[in-house]
Protein backbone atom coordinates (compact mmCIF):
# COMPACT_ATOMS: atom_id res chain seq x y z
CA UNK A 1 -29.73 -47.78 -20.51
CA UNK A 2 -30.21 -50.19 -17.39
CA UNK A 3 -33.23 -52.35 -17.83
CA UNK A 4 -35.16 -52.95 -14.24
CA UNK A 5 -34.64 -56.20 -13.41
CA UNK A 6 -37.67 -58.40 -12.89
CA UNK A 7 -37.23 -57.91 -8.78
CA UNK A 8 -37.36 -54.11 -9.42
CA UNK A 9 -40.42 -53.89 -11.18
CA UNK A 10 -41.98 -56.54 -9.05
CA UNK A 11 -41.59 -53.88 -6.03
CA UNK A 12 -43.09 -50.88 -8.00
CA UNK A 13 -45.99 -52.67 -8.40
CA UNK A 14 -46.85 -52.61 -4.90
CA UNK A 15 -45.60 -49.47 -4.42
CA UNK A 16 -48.85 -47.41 -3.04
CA UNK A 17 -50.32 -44.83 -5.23
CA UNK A 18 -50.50 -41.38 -4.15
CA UNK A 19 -53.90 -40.34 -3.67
CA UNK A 20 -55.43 -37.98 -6.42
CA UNK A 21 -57.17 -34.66 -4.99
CA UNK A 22 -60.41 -36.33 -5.44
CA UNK A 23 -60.00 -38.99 -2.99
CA UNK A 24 -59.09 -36.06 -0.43
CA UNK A 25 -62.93 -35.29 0.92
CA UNK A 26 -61.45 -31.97 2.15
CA UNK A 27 -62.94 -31.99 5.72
CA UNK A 28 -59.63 -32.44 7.71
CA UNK A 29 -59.85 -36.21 8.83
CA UNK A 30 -57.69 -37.78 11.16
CA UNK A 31 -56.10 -39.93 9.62
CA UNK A 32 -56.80 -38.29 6.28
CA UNK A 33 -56.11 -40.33 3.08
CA UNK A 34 -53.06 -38.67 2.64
CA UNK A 35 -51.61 -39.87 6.26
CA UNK A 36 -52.79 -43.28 5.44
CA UNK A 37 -50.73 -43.25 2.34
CA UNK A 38 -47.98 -41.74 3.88
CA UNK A 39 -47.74 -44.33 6.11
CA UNK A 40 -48.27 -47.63 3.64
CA UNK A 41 -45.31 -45.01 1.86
CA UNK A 42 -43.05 -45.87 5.02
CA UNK A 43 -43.85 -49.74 5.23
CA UNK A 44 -43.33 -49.93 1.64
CA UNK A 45 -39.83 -48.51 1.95
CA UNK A 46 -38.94 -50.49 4.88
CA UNK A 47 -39.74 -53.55 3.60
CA UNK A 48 -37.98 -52.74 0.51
CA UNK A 49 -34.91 -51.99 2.23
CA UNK A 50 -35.47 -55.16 3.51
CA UNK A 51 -36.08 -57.28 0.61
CA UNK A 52 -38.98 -58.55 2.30
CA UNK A 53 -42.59 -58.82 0.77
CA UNK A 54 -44.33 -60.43 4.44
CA UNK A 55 -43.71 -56.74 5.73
CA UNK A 56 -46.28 -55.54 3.55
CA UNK A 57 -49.49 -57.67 4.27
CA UNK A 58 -50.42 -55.85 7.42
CA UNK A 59 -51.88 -53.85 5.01
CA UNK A 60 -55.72 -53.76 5.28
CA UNK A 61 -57.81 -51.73 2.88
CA UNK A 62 -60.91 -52.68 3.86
CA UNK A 63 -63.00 -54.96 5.44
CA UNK A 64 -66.05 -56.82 5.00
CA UNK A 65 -67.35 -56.35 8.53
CA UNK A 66 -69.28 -53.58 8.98
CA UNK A 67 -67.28 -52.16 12.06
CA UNK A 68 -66.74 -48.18 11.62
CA UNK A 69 -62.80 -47.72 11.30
CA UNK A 70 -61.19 -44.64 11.10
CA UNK A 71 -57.94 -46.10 9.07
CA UNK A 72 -60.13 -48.84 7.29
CA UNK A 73 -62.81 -49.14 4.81
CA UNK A 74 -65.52 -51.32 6.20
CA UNK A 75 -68.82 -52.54 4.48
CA UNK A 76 -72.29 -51.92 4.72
CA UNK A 77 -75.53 -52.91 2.56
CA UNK A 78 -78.26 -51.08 1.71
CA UNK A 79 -81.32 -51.63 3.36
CA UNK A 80 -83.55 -48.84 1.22
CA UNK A 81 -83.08 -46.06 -0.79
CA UNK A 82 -86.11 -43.35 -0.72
CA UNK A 83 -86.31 -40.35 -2.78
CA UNK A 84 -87.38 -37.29 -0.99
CA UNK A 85 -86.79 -34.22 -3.55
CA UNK A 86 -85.95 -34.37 -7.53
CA UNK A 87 -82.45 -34.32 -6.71
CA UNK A 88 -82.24 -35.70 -3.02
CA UNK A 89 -82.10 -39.20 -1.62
CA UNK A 90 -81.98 -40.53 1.62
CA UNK A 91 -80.33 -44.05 2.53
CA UNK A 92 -80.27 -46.60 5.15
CA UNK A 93 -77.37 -48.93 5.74
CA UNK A 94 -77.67 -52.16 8.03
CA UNK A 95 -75.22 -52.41 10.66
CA UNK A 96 -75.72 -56.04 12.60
CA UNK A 97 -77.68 -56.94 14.67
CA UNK A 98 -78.73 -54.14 17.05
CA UNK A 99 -75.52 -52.59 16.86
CA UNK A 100 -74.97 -48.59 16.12
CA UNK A 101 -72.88 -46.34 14.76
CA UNK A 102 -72.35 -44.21 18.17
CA UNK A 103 -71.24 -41.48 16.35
CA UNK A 104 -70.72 -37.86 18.63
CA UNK A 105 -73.31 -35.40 17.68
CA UNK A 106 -72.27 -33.80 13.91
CA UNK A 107 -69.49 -36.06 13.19
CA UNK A 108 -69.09 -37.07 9.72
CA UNK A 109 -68.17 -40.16 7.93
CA UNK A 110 -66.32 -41.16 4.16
CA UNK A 111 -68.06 -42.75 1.52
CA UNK A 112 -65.33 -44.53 -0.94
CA UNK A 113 -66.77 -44.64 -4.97
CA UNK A 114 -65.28 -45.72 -8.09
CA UNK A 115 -65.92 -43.72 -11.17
CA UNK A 116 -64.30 -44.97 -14.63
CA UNK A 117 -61.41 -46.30 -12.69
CA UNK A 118 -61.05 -43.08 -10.98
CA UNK A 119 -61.75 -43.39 -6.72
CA UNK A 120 -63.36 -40.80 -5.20
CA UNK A 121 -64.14 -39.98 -1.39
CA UNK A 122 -66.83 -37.50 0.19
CA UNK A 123 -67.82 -36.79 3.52
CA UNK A 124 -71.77 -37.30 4.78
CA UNK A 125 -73.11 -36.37 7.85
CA UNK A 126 -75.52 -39.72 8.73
CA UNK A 127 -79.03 -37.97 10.49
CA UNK A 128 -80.19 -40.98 11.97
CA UNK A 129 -79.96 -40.22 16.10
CA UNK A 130 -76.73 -41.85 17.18
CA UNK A 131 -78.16 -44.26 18.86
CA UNK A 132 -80.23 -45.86 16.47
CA UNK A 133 -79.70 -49.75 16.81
CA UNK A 134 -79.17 -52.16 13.37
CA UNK A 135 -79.13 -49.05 10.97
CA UNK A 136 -77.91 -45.50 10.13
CA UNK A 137 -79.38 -43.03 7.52
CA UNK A 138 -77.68 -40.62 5.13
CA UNK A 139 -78.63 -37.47 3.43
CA UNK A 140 -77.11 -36.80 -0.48
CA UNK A 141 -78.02 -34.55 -3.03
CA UNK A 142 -76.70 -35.35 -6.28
CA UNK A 143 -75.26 -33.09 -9.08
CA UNK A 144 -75.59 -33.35 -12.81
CA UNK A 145 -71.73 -33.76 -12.70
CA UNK A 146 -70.62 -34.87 -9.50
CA UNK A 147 -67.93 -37.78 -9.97
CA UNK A 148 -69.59 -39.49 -6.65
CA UNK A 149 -73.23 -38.33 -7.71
CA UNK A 150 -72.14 -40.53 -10.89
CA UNK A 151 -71.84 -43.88 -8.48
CA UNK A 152 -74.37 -43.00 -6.11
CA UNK A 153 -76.93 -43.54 -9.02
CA UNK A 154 -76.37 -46.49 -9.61
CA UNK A 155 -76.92 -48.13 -6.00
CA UNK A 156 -80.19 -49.67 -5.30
CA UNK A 157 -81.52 -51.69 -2.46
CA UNK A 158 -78.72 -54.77 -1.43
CA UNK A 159 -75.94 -53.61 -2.98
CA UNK A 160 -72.70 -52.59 -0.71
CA UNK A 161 -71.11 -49.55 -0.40
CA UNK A 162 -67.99 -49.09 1.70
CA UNK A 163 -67.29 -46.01 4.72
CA UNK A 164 -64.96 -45.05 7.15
CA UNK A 165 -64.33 -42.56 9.75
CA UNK A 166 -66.12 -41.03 12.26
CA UNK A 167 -64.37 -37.38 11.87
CA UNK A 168 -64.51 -34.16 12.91
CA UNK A 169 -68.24 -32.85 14.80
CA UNK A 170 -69.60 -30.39 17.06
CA UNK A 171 -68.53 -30.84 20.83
CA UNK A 172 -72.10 -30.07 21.85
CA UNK A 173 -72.67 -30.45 25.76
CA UNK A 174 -76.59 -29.90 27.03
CA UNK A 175 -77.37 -26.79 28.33
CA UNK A 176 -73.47 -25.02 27.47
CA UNK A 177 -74.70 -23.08 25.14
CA UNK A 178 -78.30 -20.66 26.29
CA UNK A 179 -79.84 -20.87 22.52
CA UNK A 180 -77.84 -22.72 19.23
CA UNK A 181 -78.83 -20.84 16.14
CA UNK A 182 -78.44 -23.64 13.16
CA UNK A 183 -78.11 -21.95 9.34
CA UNK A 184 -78.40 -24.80 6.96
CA UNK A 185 -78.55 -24.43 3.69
CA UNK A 186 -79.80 -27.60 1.80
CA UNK A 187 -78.15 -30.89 2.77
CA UNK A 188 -76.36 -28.80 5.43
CA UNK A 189 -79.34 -29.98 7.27
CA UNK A 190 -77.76 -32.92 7.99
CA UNK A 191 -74.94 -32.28 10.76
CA UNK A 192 -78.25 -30.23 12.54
CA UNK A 193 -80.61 -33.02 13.20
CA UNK A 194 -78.91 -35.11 15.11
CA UNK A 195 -77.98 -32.10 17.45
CA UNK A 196 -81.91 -31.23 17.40
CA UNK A 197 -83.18 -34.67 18.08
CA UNK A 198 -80.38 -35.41 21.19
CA UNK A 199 -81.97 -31.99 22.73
CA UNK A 200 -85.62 -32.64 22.14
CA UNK A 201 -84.61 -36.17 23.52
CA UNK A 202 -83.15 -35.08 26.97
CA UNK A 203 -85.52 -33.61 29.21
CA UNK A 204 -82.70 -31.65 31.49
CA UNK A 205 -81.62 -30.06 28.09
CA UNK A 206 -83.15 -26.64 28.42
CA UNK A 207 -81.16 -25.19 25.41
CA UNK A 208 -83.19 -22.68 23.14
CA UNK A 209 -82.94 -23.81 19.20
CA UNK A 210 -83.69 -21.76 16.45
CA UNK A 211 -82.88 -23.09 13.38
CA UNK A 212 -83.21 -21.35 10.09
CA UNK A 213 -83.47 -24.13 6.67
CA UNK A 214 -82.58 -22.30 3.31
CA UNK A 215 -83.92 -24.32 0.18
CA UNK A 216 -84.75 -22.80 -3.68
CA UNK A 217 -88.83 -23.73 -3.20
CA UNK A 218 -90.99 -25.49 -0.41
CA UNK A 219 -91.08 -29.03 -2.19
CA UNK A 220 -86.91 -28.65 -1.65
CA UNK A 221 -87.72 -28.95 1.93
CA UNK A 222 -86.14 -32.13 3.05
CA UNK A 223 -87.71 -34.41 5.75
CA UNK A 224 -91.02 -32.01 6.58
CA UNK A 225 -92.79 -34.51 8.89
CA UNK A 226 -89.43 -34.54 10.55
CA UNK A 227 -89.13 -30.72 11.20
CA UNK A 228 -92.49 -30.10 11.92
CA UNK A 229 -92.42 -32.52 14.71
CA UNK A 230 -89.48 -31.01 16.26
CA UNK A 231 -90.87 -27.75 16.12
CA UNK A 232 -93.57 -28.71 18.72
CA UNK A 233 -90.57 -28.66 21.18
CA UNK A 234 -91.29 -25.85 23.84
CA UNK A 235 -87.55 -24.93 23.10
CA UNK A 236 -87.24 -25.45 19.18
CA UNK A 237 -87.95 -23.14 16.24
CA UNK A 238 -87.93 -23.80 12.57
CA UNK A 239 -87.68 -21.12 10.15
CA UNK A 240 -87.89 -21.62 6.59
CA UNK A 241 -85.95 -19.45 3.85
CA UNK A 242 -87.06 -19.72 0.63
CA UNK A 243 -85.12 -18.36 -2.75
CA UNK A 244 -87.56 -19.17 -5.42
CA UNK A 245 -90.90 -18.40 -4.02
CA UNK A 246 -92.24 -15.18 -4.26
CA UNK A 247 -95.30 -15.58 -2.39
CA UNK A 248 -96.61 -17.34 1.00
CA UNK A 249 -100.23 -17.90 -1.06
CA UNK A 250 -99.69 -21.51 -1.90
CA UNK A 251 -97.65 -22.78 1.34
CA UNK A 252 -99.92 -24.71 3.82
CA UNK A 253 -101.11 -22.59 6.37
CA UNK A 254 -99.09 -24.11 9.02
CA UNK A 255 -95.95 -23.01 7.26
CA UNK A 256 -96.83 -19.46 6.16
CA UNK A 257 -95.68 -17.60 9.73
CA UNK A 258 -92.60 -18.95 10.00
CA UNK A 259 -91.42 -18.94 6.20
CA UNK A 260 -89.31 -16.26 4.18
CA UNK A 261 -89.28 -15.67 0.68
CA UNK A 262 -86.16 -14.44 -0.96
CA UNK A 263 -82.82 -15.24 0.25
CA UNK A 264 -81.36 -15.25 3.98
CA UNK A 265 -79.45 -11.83 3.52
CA UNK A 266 -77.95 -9.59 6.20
CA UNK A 267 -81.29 -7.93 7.28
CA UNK A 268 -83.32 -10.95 7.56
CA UNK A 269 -80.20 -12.47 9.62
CA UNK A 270 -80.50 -9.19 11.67
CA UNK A 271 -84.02 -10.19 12.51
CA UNK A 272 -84.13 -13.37 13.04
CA UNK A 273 -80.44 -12.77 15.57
CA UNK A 274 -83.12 -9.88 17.59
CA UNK A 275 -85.48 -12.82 18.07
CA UNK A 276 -83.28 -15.10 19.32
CA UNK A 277 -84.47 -15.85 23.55
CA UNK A 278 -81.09 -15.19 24.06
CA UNK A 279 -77.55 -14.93 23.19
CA UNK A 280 -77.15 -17.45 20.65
CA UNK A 281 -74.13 -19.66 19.55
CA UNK A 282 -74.52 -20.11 15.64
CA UNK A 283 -73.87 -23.31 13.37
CA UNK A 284 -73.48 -23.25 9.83
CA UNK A 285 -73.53 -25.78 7.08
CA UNK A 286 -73.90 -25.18 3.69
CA UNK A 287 -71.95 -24.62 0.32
CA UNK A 288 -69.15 -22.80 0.72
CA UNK A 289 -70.30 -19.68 -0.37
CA UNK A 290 -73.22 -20.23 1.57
CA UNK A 291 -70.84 -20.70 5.06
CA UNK A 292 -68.44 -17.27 3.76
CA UNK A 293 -72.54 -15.22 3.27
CA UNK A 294 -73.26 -16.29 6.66
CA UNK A 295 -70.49 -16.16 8.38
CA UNK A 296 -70.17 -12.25 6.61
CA UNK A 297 -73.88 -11.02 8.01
CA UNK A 298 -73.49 -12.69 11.15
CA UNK A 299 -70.60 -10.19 11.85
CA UNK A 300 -72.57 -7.33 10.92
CA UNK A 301 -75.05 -8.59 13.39
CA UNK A 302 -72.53 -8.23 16.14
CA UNK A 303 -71.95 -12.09 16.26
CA UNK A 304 -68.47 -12.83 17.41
CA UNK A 305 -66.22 -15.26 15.36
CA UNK A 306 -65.58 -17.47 18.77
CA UNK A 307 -69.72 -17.87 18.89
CA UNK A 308 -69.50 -19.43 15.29
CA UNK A 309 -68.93 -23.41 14.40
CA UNK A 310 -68.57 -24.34 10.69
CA UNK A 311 -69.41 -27.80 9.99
């Protein structure tokens, strides 16, 4: 048997690894992690052909500015972590000095963990207004057994955390669309608010909003102060679906005639479509059995697919 000489295995070691499935977040970036590897793939090759290490040092994996990249890790510090629900945190990262993320309305970005050697990547949806100078905010629930829940835990206030992107988003335009109807289920919340606070924002935005937040009881409700506020908008509605509570009773009067109990099924969809000021163009963000229920009632409603956006 041929032994590899030292040369040999000196190349294989900086051969780049082929991302695992875990590191693929699943929400079709461009570039995803697979291009990226694809292409340190080709550079590797060519510069093996060549016999020539240099080649390979244009390679940047991250960087410790926090500039938003889509090919590049970059990082960012926590600023504060605050808990909001048993299982749901929200974060804020410090970008310098009054700088922002200018991210289009909906788009997402990559969070990069390590778990027992193993990297990981998911995709968050910040809900800080795009514009928000020095900082951006970020919405995660965490599971029991989520590999990224797992590293999320651990971070507390200082420590730094790496991202990438922006991907993907809604193209919203003001006034295209007569009235958006937003289903969020959960942190599917996310993608919505910035959509909800660039209309209340922009006085020559006449769009109608309805938008409809599942969660299993009212202390799930994320961000309250938040919604409530935004539902004082002439032009914005907030409905409230909610699984586990059986009765309206204990809910704060200000809450009771615009909350649901039970689960946001096809006839409750049917009502809430027949309120609707006018023809409405539906979001949807959620789990993805969540996004297939909705997306299933809305088409009993009479909802065409090309009226639909899945975030």
């Amino acid at each position: 048997l041929q032994t590899m000489s030292g040369n040999e295995q000196d190349w294989l070691a900086l051969k780049p690894q082929e991302p695992s499935p875990a590191q693929c977040c699943g929400s079709g970036c461009k570039p995803c992690i697979y291009d990226v590897y694809e292409k340190e793939l080709a550079q590797w090759e060519r510069a093996r052909a060549k016999g020539d290490k240099s080649l390979l040092t244009e390679k940047k994996e991250q960087s410790n500015n926090s500039e938003l990249n889509p090919d590049t890790f970059a990082a960012f510090s926590i600023s504060s972590v605050e808990q909001l629900t048993e299982d749901t945190y929200q974060y804020r990262f410090e970008l310098p000095g009054n700088s922002s993320l200018r991210l289009s309305l909906g788009q997402h970005i990559v969070l990069r963990g390590v778990v027992n050697g193993l990297e990981v990547q998911r995709a968050y949806t910040p809900i800080s207004p795009g514009n928000a100078e020095g900082y951006f905010e970020v919405l995660m629930k965490l599971y029991e057994a989520g590999l990224m829940s797992q590293y999320i835990k651990t971070w507390k206030k200082g420590d730094v955390v790496f991202w990438r992107g922006p991907f993907g988003g809604f193209p919203y335009r003001p006034n295209k669309h007569g009235e958006l109807l937003m289903l969020a289920s959960g942190t599917g919340l996310a993608p919505m608010l910035p959509i909800l606070q660039s209309i209340a924002g922009d006085e020559e935005d006449e769009t109608f909003v309805t938008l409809v937040g599942c969660f299993r009881t009212f202390d799930n409700i994320y961000l309250k102060p938040l919604l409530q506020d935004l539902a004082r908008y002439w032009n914005i509605r907030v409905f409230y679906v909610l699984s586990q509570e059986t009765s309206l009773e204990k809910l704060p009067w200000s809450y009771r005639e615009n909350t649901y109990t039970g689960r946001l099924d096809e006839d409750l969809m049917k009502t809430i479509i027949n309120s609707c000021r006018r023809k409405p163009f539906v979001l949807i963000c959620g789990s993805s059995a969540f996004n297939e229920d909705m997306s299933r009632y809305l088409k009993a409603a009479g909802v065409e697919e090309n009226s639909c956006f899945v975030f």
